[in-house]
Protein backbone atom coordinates (compact mmCIF):
# COMPACT_ATOMS: atom_id res chain seq x y z
CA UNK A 1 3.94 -24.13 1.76
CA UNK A 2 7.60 -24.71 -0.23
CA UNK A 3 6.97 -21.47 -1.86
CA UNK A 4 4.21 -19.21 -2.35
CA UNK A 5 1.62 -19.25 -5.13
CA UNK A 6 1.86 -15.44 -5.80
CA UNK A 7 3.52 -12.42 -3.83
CA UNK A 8 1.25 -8.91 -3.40
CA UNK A 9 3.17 -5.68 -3.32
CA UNK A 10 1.40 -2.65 -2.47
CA UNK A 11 2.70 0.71 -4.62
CA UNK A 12 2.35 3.62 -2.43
CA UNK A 13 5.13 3.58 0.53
CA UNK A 14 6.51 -0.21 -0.64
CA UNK A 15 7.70 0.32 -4.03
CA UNK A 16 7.92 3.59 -4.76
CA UNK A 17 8.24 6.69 -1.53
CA UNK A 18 5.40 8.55 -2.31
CA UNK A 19 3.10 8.30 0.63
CA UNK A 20 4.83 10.85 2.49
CA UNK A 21 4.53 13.39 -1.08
CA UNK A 22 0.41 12.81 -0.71
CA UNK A 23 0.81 13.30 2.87
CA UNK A 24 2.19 16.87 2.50
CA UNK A 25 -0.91 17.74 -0.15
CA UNK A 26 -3.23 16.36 1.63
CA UNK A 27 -2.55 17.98 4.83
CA UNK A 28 -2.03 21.26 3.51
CA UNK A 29 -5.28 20.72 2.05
CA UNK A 30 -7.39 19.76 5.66
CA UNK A 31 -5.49 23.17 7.15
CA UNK A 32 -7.19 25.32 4.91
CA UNK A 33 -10.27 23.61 5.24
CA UNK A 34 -10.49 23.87 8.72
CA UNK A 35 -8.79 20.60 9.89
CA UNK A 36 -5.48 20.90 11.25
CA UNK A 37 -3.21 17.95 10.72
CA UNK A 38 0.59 17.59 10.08
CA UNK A 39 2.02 15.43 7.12
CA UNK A 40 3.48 13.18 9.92
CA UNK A 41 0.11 12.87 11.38
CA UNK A 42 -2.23 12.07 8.56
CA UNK A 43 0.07 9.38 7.34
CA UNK A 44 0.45 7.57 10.77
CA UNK A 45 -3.13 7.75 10.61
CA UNK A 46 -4.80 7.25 7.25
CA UNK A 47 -1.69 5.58 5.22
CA UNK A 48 -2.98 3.15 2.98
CA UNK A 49 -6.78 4.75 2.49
CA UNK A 50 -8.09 7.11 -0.32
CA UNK A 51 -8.41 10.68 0.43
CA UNK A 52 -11.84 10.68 0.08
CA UNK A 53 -11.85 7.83 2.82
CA UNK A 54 -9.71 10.13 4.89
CA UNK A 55 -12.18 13.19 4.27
CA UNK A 56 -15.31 10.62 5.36
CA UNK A 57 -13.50 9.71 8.60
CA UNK A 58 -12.01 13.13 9.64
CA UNK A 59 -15.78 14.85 9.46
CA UNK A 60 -16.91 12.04 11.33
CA UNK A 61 -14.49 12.39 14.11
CA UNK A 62 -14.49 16.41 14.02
CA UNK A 63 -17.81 17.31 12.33
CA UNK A 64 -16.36 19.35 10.11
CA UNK A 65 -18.22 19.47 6.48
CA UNK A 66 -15.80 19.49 3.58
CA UNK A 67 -16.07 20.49 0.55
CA UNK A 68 -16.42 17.29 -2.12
CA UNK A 69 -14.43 19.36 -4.70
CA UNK A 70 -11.53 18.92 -2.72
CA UNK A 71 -11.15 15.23 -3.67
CA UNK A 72 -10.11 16.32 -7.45
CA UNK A 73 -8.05 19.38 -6.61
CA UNK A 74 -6.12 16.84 -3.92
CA UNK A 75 -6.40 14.12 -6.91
CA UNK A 76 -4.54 16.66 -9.26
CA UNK A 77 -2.13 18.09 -7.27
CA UNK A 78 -0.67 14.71 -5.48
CA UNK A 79 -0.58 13.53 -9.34
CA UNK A 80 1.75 16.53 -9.90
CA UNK A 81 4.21 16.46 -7.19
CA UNK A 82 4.54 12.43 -7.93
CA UNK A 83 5.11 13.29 -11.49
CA UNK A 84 8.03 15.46 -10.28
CA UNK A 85 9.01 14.37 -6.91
CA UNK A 86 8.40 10.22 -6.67
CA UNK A 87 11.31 8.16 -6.26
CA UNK A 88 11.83 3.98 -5.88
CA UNK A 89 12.69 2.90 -2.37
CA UNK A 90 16.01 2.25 -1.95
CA UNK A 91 17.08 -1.93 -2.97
CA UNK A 92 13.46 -2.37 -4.38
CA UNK A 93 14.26 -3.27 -7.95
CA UNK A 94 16.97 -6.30 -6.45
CA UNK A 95 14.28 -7.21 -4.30
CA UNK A 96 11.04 -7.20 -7.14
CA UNK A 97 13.46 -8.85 -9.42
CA UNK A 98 14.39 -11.79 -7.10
CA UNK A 99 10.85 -13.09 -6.42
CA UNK A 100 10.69 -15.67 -8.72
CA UNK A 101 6.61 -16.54 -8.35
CA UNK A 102 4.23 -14.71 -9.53
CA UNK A 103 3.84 -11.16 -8.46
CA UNK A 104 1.39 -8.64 -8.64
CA UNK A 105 0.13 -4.92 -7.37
CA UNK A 106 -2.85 -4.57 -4.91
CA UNK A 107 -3.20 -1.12 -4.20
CA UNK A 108 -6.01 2.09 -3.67
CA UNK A 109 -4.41 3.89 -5.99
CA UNK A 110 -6.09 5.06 -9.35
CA UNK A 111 -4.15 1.86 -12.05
CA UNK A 112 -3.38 5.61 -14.04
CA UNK A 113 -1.02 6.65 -11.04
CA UNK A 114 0.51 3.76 -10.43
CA UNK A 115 2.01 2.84 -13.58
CA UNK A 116 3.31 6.66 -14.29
CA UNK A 117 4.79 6.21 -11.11
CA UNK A 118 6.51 2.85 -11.58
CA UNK A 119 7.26 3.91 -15.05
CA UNK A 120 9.45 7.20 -13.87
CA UNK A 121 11.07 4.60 -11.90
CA UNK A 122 11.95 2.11 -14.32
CA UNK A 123 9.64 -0.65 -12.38
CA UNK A 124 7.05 -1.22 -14.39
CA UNK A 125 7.90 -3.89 -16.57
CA UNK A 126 8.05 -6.31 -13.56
CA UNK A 127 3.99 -5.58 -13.26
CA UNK A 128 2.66 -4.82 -16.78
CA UNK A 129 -0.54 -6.59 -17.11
CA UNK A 130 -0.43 -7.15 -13.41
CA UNK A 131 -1.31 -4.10 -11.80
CA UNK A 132 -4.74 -4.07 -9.32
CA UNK A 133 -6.63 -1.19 -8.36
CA UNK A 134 -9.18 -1.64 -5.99
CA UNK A 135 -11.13 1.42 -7.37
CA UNK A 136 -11.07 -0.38 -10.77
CA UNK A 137 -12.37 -4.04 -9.73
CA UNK A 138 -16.01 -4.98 -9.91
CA UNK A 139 -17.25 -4.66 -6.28
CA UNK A 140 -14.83 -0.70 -6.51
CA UNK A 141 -14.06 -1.54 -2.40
CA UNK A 142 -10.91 -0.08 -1.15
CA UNK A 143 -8.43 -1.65 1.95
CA UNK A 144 -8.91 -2.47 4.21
CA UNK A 145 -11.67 -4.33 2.42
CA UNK A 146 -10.06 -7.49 1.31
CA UNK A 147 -11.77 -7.22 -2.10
CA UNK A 148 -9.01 -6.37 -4.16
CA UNK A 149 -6.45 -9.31 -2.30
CA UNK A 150 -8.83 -11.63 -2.96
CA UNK A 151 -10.04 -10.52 -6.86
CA UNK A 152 -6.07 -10.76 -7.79
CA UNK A 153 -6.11 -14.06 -6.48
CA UNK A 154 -8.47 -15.23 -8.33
CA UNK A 155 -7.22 -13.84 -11.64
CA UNK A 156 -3.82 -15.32 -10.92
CA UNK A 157 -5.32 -18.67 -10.18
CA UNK A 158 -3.52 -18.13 -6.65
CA UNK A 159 -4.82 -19.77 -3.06
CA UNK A 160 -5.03 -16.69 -0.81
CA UNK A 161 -3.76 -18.92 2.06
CA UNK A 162 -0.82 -19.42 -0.42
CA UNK A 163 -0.15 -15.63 -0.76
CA UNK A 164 2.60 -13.06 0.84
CA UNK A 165 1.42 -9.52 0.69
CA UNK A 166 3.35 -7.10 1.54
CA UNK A 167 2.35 -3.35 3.43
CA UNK A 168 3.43 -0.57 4.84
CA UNK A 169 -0.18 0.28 6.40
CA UNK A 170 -2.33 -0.81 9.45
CA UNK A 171 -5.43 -0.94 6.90
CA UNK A 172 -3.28 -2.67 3.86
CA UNK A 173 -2.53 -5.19 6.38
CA UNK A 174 -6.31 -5.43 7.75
CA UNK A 175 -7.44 -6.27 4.14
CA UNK A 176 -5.08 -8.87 3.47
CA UNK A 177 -5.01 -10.65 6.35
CA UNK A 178 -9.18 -10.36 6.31
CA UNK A 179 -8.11 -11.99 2.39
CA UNK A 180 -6.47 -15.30 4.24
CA UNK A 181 -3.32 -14.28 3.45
CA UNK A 182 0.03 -14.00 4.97
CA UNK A 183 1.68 -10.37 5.48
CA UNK A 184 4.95 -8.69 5.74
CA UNK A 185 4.89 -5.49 7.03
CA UNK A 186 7.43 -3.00 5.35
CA UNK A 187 8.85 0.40 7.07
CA UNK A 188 11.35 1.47 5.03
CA UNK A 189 9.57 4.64 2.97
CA UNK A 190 9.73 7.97 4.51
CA UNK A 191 6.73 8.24 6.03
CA UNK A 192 7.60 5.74 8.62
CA UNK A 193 7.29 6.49 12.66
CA UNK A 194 8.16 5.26 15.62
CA UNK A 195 6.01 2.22 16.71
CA UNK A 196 5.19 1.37 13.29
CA UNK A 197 6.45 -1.96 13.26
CA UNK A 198 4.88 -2.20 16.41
CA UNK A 199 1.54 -1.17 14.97
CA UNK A 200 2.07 -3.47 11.98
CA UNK A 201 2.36 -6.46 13.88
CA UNK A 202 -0.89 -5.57 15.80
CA UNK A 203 -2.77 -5.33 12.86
CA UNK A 204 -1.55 -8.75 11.86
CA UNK A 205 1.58 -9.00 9.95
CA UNK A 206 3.79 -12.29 10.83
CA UNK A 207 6.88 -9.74 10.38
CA UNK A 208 8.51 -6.49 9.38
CA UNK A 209 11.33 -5.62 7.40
CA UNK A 210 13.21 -2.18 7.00
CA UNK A 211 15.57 -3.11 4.22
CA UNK A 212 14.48 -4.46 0.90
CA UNK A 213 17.44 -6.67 0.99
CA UNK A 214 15.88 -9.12 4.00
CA UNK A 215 12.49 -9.57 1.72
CA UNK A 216 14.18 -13.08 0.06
CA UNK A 217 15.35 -14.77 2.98
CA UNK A 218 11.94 -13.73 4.92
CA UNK A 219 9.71 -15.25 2.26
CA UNK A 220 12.20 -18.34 2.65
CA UNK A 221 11.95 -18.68 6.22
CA UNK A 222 7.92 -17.99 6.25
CA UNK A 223 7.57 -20.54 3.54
CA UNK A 224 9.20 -22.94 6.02
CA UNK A 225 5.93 -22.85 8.14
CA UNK A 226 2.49 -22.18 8.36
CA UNK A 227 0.90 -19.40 10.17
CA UNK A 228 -1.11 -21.66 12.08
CA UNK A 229 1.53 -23.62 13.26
């Protein structure tokens, strides 16, 4: 593997720091329904799924019936506080701009979202035309499903074997490396926590990286072997 056929970014919490901004909402959101959670806690614990995946698991767990209304009031005002609040991570435009393959999205995010997002932040024109949403592909199945890894694949004519992805979630990771492909874990956004790279790693990431600026030389150095190896 000299160099990879195609390198996955997710959007929320890799490109742009906005997982800790839904966080806040969505938490807020639980409290007055009943559920009480911190911002900290639901994204240690559900970053990288939909809210209404994160509804469907916390009234499993507590048995506490919410309200179904409360995935388009969370929908609208996450949307608003991104429209304001979202920012790039720091070094992440150097870093897009200096893979040289093919690169693409993957993410759970509505394709709407992302691109205002990366468009406040003057990164969209590295992804136009490129951008994945796994509630927009055929079979609509979010991470950690590998579904939307693999469908980008296959409409970038990439080998998923061939493939970096890289994630900032214990579920992102679960989907891509349940795709065949090879992950870096990333914990530079806000919402990071202690043990994170730890937990990462466990989920099956090769490596992590804090800093965008280590992203060329770790593709590089990956490259060099296989996983298998």
């Amino acid at each position: 593997m000299p160099q990879p056929d195609l390198v996955i970014f997710d959007c929320d919490g890799v490109l742009v720091d906005s997982e800790i901004i839904a966080a806040r909402v969505e938490a807020e959101l639980l409290t007055l329904a009943g559920y009480e959670i911190s911002a900290e806690e639901l994204a240690e614990t559900y970053a990288g799924l939909t809210f209404k995946d994160i509804m469907m698991r916390i009234e499993e767990k507590s048995l506490i019936p919410f309200q179904a209304s409360m995935i388009d009031k969370a929908e609208e005002l996450v949307d608003r506080k991104l429209r304001s609040d979202v920012r790039a991570i720091d070094g992440v435009r150097d870093a897009v701009a200096g893979v040289t393959v093919p690169r693409c999205i993957c993410s759970n995010s509505r394709s709407e979202r992302i691109e205002f997002m990366l468009e406040k932040v003057n990164l969209l024109p590295f992804f136009a035309g490129r951008i994945f949403s796994a509630l927009e592909i055929p079979t609509g199945k979010t991470k950690p499903a590998p579904d939307v890894f693999l469908f980008a694949a296959e409409k970038l004519g990439a080998n998923p074997a061939n493939t970096f992805v890289i994630e900032d979630s214990v579920h992102g990771v679960a989907g891509a490396r349940a795709a065949g492909m090879r992950v870096i874990g990333f914990t530079g956004a806000a919402h990071s926590y202690p043990g994170h790279a730890d937990a990462l790693t466990e989920a099956g990431a090769e490596t992590v990286i804090r800093r965008w600026a280590e992203l060329k030389s770790v593709i590089a150095a990956l490259s060099e072997w296989s996983a298998d190896a």
